[in-house]
PDB file of N, CA and C in Angstrom:
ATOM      1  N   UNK A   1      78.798 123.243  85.351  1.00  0.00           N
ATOM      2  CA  UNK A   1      80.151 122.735  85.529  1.00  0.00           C
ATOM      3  C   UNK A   1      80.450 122.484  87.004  1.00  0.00           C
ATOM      4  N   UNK A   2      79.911 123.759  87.608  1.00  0.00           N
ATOM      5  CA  UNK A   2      80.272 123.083  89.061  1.00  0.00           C
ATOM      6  C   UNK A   2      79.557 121.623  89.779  1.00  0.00           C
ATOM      7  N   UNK A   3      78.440 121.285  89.273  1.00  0.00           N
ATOM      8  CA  UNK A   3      77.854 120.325  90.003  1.00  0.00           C
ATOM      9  C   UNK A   3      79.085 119.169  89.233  1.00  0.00           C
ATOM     10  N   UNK A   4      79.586 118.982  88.518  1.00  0.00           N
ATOM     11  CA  UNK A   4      79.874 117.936  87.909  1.00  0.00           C
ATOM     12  C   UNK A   4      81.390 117.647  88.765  1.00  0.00           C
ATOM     13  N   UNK A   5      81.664 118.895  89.029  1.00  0.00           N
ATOM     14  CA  UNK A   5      82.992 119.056  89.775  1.00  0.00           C
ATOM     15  C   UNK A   5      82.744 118.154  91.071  1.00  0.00           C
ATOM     16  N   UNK A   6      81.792 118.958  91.752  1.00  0.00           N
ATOM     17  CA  UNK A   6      81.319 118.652  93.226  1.00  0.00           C
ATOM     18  C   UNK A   6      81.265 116.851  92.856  1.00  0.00           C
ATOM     19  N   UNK A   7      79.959 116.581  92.186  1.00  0.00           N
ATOM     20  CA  UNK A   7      79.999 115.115  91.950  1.00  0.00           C
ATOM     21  C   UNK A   7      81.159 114.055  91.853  1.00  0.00           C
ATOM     22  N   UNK A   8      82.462 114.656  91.366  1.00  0.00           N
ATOM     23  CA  UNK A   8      83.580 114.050  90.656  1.00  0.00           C
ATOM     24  C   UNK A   8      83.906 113.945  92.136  1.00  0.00           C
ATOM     25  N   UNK A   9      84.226 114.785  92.760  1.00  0.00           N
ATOM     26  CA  UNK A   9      84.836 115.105  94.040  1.00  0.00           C
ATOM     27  C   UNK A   9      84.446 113.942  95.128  1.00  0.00           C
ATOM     28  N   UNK A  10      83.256 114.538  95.078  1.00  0.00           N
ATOM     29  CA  UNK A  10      82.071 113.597  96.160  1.00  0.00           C
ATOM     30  C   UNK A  10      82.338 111.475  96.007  1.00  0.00           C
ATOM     31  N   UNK A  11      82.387 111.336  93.899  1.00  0.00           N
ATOM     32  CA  UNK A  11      82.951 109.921  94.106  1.00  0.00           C
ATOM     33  C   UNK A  11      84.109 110.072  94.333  1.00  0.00           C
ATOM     34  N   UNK A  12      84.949 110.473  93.958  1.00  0.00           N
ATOM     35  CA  UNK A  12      86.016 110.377  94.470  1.00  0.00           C
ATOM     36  C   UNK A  12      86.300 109.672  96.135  1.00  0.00           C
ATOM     37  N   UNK A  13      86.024 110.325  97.018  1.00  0.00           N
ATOM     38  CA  UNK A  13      85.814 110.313  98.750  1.00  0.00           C
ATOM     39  C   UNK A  13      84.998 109.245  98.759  1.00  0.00           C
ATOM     40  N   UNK A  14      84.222 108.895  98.040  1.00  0.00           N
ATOM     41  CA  UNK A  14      83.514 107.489  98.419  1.00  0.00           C
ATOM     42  C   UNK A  14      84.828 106.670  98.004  1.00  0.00           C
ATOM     43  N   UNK A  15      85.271 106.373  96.778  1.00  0.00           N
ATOM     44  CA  UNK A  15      86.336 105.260  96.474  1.00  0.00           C
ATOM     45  C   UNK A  15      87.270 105.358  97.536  1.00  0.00           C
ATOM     46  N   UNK A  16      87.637 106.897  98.187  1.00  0.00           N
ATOM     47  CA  UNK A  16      88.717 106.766  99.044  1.00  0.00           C
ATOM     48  C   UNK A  16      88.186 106.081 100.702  1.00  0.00           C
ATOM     49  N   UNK A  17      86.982 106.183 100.831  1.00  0.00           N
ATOM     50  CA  UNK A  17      86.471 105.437 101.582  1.00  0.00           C
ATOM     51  C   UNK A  17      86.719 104.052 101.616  1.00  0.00           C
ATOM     52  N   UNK A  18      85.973 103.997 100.519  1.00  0.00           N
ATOM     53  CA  UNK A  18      86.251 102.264 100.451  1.00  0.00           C
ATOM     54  C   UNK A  18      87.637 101.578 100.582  1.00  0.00           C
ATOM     55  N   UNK A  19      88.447 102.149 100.369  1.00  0.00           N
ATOM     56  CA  UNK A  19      90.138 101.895 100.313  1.00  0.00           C
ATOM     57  C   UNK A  19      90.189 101.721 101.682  1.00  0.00           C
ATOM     58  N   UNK A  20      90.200 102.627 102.158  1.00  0.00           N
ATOM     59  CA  UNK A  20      90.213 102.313 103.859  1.00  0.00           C
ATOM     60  C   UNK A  20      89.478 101.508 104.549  1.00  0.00           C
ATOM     61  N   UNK A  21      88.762 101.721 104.213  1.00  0.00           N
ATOM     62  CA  UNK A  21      87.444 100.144 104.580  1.00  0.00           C
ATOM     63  C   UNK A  21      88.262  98.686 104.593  1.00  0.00           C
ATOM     64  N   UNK A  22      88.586  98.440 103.170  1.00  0.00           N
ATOM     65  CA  UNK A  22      89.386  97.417 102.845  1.00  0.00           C
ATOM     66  C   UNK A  22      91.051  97.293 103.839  1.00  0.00           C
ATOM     67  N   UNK A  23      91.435  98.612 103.488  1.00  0.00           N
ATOM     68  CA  UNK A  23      92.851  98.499 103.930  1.00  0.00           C
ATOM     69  C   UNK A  23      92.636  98.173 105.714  1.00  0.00           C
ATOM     70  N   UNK A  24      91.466  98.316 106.471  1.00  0.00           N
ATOM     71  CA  UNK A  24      91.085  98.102 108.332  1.00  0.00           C
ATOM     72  C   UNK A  24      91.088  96.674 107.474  1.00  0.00           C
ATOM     73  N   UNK A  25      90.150  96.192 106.800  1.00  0.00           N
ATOM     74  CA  UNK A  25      90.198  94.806 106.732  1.00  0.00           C
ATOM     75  C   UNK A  25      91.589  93.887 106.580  1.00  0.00           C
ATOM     76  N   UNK A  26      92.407  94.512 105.867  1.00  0.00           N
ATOM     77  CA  UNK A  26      93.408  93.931 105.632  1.00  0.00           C
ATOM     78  C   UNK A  26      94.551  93.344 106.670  1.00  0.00           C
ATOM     79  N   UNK A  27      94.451  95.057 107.480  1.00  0.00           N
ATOM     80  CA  UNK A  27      95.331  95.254 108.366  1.00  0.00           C
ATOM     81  C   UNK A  27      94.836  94.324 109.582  1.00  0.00           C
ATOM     82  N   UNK A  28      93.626  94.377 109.562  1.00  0.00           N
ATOM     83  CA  UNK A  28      93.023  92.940 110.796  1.00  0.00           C
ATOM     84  C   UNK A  28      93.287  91.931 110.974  1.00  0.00           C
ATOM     85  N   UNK A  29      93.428  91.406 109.365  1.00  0.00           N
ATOM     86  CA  UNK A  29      93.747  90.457 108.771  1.00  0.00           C
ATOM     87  C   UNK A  29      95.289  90.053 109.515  1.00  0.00           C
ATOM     88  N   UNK A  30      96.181  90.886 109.200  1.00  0.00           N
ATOM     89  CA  UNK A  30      97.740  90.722 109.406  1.00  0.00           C
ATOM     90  C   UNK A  30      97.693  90.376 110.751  1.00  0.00           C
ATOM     91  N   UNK A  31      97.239  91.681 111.664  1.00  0.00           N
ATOM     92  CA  UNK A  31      97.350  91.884 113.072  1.00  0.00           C
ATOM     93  C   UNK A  31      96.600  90.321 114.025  1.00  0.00           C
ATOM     94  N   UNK A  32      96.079  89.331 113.163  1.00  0.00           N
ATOM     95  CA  UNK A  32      95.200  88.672 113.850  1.00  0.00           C
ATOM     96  C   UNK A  32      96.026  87.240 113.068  1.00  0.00           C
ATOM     97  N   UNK A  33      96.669  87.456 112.555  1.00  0.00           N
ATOM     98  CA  UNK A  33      97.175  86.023 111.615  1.00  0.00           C
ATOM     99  C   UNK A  33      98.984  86.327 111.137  1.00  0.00           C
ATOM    100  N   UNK A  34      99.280  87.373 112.119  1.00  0.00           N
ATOM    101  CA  UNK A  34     100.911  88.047 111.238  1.00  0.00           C
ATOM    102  C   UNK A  34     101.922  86.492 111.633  1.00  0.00           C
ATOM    103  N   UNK A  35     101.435  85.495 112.582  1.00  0.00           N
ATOM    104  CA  UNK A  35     102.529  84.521 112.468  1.00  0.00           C
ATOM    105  C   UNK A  35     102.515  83.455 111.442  1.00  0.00           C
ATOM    106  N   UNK A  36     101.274  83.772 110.671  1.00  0.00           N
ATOM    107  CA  UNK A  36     101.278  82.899 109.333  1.00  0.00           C
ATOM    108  C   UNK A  36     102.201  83.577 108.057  1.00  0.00           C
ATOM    109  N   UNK A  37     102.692  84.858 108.286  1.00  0.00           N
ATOM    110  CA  UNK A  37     103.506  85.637 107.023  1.00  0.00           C
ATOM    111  C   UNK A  37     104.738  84.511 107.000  1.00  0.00           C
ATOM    112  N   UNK A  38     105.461  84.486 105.561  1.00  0.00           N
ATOM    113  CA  UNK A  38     106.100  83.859 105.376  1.00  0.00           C
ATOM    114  C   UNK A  38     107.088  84.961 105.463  1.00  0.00           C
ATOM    115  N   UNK A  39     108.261  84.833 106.005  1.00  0.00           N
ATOM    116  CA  UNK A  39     109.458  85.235 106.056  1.00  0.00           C
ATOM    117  C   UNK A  39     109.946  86.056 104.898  1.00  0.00           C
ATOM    118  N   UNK A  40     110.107  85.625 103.717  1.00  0.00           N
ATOM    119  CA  UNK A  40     109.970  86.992 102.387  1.00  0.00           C
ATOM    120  C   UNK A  40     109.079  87.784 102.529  1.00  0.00           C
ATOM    121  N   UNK A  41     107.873  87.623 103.077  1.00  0.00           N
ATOM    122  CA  UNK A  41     107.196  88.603 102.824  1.00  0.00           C
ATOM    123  C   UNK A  41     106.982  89.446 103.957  1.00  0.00           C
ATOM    124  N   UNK A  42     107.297  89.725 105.269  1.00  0.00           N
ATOM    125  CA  UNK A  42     107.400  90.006 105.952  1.00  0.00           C
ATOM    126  C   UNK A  42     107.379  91.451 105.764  1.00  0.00           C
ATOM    127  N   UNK A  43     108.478  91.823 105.306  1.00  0.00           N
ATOM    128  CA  UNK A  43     109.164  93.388 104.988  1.00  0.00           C
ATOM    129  C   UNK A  43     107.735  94.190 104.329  1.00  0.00           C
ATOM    130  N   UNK A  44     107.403  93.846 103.107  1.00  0.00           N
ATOM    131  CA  UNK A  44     106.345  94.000 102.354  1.00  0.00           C
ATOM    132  C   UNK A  44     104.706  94.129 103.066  1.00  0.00           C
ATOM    133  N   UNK A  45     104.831  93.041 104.185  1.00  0.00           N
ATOM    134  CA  UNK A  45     103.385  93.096 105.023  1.00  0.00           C
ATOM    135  C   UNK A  45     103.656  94.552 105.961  1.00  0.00           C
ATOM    136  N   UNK A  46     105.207  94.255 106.222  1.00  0.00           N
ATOM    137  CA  UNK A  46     104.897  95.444 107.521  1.00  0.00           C
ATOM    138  C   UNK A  46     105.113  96.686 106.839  1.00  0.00           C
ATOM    139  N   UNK A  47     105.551  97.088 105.568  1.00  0.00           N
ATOM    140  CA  UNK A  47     105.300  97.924 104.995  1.00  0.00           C
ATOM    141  C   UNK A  47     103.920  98.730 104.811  1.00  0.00           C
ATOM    142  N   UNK A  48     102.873  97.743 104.724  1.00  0.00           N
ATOM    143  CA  UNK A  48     101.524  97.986 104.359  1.00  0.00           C
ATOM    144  C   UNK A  48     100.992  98.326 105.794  1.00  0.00           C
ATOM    145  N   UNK A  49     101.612  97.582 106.854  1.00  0.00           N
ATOM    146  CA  UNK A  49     101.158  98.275 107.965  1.00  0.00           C
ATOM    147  C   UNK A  49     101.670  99.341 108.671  1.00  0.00           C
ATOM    148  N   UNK A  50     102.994  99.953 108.147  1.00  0.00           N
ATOM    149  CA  UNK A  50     103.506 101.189 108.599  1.00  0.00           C
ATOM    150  C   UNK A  50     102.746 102.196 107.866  1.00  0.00           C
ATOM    151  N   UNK A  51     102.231 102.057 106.416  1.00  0.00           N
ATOM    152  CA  UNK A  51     101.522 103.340 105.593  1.00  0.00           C
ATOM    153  C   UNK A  51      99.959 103.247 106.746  1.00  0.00           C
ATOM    154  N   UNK A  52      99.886 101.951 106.623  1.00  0.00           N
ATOM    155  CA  UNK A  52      98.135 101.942 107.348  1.00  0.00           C
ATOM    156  C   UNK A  52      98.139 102.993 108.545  1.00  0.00           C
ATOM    157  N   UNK A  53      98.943 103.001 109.069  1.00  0.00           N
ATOM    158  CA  UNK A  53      99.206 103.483 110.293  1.00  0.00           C
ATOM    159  C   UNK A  53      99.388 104.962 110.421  1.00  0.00           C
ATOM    160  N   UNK A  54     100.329 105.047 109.383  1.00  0.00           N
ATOM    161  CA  UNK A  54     100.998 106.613 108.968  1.00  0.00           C
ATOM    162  C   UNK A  54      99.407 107.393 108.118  1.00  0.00           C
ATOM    163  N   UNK A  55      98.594 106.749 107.673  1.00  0.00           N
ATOM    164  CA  UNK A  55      97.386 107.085 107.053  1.00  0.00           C
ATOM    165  C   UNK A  55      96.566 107.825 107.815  1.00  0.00           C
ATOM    166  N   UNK A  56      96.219 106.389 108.904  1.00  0.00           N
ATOM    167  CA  UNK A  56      95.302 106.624 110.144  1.00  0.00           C
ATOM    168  C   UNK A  56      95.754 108.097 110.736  1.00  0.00           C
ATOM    169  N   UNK A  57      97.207 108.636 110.888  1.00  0.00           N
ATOM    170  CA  UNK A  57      97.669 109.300 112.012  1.00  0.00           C
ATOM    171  C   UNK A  57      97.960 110.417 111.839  1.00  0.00           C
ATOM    172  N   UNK A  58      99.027 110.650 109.858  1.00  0.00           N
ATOM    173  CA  UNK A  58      98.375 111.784 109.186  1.00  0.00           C
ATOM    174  C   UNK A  58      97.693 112.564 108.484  1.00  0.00           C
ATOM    175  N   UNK A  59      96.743 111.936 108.321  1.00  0.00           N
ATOM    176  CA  UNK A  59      95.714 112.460 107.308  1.00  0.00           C
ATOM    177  C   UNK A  59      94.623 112.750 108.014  1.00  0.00           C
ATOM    178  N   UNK A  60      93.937 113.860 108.467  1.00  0.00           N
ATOM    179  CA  UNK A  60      92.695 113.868 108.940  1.00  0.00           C
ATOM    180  C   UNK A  60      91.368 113.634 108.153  1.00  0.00           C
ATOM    181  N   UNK A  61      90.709 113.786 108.637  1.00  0.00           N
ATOM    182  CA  UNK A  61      88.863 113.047 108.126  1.00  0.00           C
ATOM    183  C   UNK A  61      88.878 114.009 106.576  1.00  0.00           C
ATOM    184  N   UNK A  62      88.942 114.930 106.440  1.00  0.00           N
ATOM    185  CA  UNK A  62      88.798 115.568 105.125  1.00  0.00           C
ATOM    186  C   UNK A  62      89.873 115.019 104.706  1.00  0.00           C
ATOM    187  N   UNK A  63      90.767 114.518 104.625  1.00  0.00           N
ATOM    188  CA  UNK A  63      92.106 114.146 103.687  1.00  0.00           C
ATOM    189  C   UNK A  63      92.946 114.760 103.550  1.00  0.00           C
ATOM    190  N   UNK A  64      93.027 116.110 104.228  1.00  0.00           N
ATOM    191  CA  UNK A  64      93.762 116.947 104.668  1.00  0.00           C
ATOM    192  C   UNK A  64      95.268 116.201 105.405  1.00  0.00           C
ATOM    193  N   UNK A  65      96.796 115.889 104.899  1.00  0.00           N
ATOM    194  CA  UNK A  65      97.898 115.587 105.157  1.00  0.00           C
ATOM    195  C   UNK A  65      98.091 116.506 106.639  1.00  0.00           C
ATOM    196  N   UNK A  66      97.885 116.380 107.899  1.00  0.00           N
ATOM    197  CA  UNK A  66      98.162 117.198 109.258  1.00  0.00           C
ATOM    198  C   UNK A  66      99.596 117.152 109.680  1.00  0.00           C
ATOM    199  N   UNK A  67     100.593 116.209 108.747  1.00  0.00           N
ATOM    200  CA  UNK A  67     101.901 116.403 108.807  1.00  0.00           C
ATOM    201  C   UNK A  67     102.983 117.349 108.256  1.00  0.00           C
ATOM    202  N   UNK A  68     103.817 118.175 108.932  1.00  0.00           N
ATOM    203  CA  UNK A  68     104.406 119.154 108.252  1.00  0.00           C
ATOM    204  C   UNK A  68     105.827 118.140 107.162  1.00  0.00           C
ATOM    205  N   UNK A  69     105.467 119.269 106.228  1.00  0.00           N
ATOM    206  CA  UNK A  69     105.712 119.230 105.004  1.00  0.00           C
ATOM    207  C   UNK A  69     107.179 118.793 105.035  1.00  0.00           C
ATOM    208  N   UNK A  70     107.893 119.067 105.806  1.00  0.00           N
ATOM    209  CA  UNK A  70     109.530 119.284 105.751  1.00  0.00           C
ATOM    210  C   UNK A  70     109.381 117.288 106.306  1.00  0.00           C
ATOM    211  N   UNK A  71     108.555 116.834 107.575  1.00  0.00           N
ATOM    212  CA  UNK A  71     108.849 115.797 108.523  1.00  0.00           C
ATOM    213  C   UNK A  71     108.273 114.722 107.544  1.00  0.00           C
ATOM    214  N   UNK A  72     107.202 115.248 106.181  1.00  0.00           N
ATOM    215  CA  UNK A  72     106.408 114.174 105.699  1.00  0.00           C
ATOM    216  C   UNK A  72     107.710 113.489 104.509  1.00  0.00           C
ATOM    217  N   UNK A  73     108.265 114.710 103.935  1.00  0.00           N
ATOM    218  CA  UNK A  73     109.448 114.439 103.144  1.00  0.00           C
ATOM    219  C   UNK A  73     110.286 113.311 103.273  1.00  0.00           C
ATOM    220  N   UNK A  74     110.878 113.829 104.554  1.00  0.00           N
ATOM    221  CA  UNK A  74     111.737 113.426 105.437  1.00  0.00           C
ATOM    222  C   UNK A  74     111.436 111.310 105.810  1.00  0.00           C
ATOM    223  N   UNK A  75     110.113 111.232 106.199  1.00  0.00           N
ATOM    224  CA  UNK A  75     109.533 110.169 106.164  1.00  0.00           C
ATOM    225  C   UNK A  75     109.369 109.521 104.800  1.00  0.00           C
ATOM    226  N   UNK A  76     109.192 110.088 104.201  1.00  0.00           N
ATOM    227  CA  UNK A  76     108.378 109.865 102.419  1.00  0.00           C
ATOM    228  C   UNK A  76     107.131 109.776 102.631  1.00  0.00           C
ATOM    229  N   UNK A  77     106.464 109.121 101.266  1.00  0.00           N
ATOM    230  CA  UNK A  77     105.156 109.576 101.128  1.00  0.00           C
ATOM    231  C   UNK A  77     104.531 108.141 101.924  1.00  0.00           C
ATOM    232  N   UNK A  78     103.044 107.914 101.735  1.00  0.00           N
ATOM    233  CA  UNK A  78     102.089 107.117 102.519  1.00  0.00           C
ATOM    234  C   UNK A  78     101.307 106.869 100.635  1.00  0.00           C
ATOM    235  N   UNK A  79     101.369 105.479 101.149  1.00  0.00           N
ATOM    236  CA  UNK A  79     100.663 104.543  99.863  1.00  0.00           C
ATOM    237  C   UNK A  79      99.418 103.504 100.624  1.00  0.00           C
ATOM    238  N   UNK A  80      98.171 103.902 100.361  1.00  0.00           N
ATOM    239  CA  UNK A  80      97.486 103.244 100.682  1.00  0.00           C
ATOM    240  C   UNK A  80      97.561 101.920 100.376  1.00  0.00           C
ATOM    241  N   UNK A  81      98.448 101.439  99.401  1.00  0.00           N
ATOM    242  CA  UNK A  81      98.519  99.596  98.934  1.00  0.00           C
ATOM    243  C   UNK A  81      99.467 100.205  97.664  1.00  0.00           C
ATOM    244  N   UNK A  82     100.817  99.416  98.046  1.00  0.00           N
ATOM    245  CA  UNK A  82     102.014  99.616  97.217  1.00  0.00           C
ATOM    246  C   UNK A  82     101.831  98.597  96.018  1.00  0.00           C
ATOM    247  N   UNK A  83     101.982  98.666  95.041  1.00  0.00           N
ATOM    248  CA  UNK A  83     101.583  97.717  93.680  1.00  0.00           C
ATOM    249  C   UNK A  83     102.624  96.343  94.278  1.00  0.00           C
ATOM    250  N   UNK A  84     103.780  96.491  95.111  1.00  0.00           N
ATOM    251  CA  UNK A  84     104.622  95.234  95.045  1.00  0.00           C
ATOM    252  C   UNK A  84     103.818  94.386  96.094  1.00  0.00           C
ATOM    253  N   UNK A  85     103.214  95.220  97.189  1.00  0.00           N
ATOM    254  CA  UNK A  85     102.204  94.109  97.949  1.00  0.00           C
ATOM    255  C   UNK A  85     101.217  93.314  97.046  1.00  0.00           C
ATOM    256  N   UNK A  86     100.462  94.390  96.449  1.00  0.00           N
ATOM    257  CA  UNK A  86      99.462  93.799  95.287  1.00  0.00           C
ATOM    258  C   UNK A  86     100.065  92.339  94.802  1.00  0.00           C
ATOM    259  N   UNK A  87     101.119  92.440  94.364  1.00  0.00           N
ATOM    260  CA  UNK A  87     101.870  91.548  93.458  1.00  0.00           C
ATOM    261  C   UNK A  87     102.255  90.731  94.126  1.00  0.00           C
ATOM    262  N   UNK A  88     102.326  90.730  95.107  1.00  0.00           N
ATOM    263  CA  UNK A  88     103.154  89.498  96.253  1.00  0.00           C
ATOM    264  C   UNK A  88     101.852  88.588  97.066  1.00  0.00           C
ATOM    265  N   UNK A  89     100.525  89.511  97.048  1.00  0.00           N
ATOM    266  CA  UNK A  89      99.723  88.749  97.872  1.00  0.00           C
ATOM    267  C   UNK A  89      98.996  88.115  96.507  1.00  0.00           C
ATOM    268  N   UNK A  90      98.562  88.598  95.117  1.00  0.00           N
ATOM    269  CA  UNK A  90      98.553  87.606  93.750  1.00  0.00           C
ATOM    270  C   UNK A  90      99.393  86.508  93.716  1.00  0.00           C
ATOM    271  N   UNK A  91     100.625  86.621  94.189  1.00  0.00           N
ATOM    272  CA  UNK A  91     101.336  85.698  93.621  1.00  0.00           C
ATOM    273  C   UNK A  91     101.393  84.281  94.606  1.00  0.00           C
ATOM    274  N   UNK A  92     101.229  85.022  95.873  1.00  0.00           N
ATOM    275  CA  UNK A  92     101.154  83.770  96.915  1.00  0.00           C
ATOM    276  C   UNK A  92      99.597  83.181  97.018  1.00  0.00           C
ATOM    277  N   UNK A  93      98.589  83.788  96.396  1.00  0.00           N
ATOM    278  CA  UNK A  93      97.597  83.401  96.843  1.00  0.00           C
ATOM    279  C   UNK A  93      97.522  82.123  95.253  1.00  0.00           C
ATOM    280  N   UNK A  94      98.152  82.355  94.196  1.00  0.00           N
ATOM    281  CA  UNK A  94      97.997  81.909  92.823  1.00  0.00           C
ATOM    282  C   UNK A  94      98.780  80.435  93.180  1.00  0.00           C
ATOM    283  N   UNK A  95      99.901  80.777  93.851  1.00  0.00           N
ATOM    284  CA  UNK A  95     101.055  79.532  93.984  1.00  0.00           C
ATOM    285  C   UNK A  95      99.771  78.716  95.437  1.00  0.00           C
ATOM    286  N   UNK A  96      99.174  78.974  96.288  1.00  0.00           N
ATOM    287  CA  UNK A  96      99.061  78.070  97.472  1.00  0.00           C
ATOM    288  C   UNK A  96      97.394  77.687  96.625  1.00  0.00           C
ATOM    289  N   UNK A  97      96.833  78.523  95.856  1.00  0.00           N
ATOM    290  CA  UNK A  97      95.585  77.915  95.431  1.00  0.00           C
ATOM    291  C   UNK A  97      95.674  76.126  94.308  1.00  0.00           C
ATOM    292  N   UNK A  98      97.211  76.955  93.471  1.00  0.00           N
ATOM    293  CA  UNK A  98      97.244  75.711  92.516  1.00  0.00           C
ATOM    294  C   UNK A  98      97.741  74.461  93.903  1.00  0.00           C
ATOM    295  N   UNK A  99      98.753  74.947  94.677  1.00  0.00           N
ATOM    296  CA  UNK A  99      99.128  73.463  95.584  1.00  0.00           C
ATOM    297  C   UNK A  99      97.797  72.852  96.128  1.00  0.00           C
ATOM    298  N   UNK A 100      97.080  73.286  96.366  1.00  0.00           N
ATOM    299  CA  UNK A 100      96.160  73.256  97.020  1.00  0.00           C
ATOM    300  C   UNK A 100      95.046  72.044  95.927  1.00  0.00           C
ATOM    301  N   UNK A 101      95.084  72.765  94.904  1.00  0.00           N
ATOM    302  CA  UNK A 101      94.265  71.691  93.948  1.00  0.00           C
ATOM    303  C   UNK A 101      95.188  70.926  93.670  1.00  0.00           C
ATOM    304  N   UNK A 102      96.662  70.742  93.506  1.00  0.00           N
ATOM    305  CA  UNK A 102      97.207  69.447  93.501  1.00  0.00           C
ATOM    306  C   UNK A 102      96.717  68.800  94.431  1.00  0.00           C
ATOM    307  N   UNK A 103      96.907  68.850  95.474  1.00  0.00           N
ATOM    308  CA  UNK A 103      96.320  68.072  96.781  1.00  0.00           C
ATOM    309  C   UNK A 103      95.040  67.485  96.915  1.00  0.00           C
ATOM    310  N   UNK A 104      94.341  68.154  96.064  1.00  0.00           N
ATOM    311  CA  UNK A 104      92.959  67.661  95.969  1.00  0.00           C
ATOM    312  C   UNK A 104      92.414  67.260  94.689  1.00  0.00           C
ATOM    313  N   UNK A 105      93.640  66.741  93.669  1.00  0.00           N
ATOM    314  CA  UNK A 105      93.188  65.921  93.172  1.00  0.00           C
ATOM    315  C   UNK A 105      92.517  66.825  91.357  1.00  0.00           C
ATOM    316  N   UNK A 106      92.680  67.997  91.880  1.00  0.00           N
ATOM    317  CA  UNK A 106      92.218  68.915  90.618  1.00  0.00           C
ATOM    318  C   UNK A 106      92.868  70.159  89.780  1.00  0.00           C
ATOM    319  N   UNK A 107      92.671  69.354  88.523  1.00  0.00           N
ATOM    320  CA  UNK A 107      93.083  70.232  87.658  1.00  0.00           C
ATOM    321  C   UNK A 107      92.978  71.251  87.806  1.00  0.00           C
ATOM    322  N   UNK A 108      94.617  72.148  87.893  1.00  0.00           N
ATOM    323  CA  UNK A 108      94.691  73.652  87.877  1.00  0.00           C
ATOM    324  C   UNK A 108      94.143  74.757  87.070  1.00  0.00           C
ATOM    325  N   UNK A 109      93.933  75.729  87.140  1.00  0.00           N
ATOM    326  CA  UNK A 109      93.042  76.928  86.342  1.00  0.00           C
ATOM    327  C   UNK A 109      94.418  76.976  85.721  1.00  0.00           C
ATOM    328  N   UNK A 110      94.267  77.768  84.565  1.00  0.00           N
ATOM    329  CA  UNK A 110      94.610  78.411  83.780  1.00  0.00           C
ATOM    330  C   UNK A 110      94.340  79.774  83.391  1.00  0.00           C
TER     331      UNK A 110
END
């Protein structure tokens, strides 16, 4: 039982790896292109970059939260990728892909 634990554990920290992996990519992304955000979405981008940040600053290498408990409250919690970003960067990438094949002449996916 314990190895299975350890194992569970062990993927676990890899997926949470990879999250962060992605989320530096993301955040590069913003930090290197933030004057292309469209104005609605603004709030929502810098959202994703205040958790990125708040991630980086309280959480140490084991995943250990290094923020006291009363100040983390106080702040709220840290979301590595909030489902409404999810939903907002689907939705803009769905709306500029179909304009995009209007423009070029091709029938939209479905």
């Amino acid at each position: 039982m314990r190895d299975e634990a350890s194992d569970t554990i062990e993927l676990s920290k890899r997926y949470v790896r990879m999250v962060k992996d992605n989320n530096q990519r993301v955040y590069d992304l913003l930090e290197s292109s933030y004057s292309y955000v469209d104005p609605d979405d603004a709030a929502l981008f810098s959202q994703f970059v205040v958790d990125y940040v708040r991630n980086k600053t309280e959480v140490d290498a084991t995943g250990k939260l290094v923020t006291p408990l009363e100040v983390y409250e106080l702040v709220g919690s840290i979301s590595f990728m909030r489902q409404d970003f999810i939903d907002r960067v689907r939705e803009r990438f769905t709306l500029k892909k179909a304009e995009l094949q209007r423009h070029a002449g091709i029938k939209p996916d479905h």
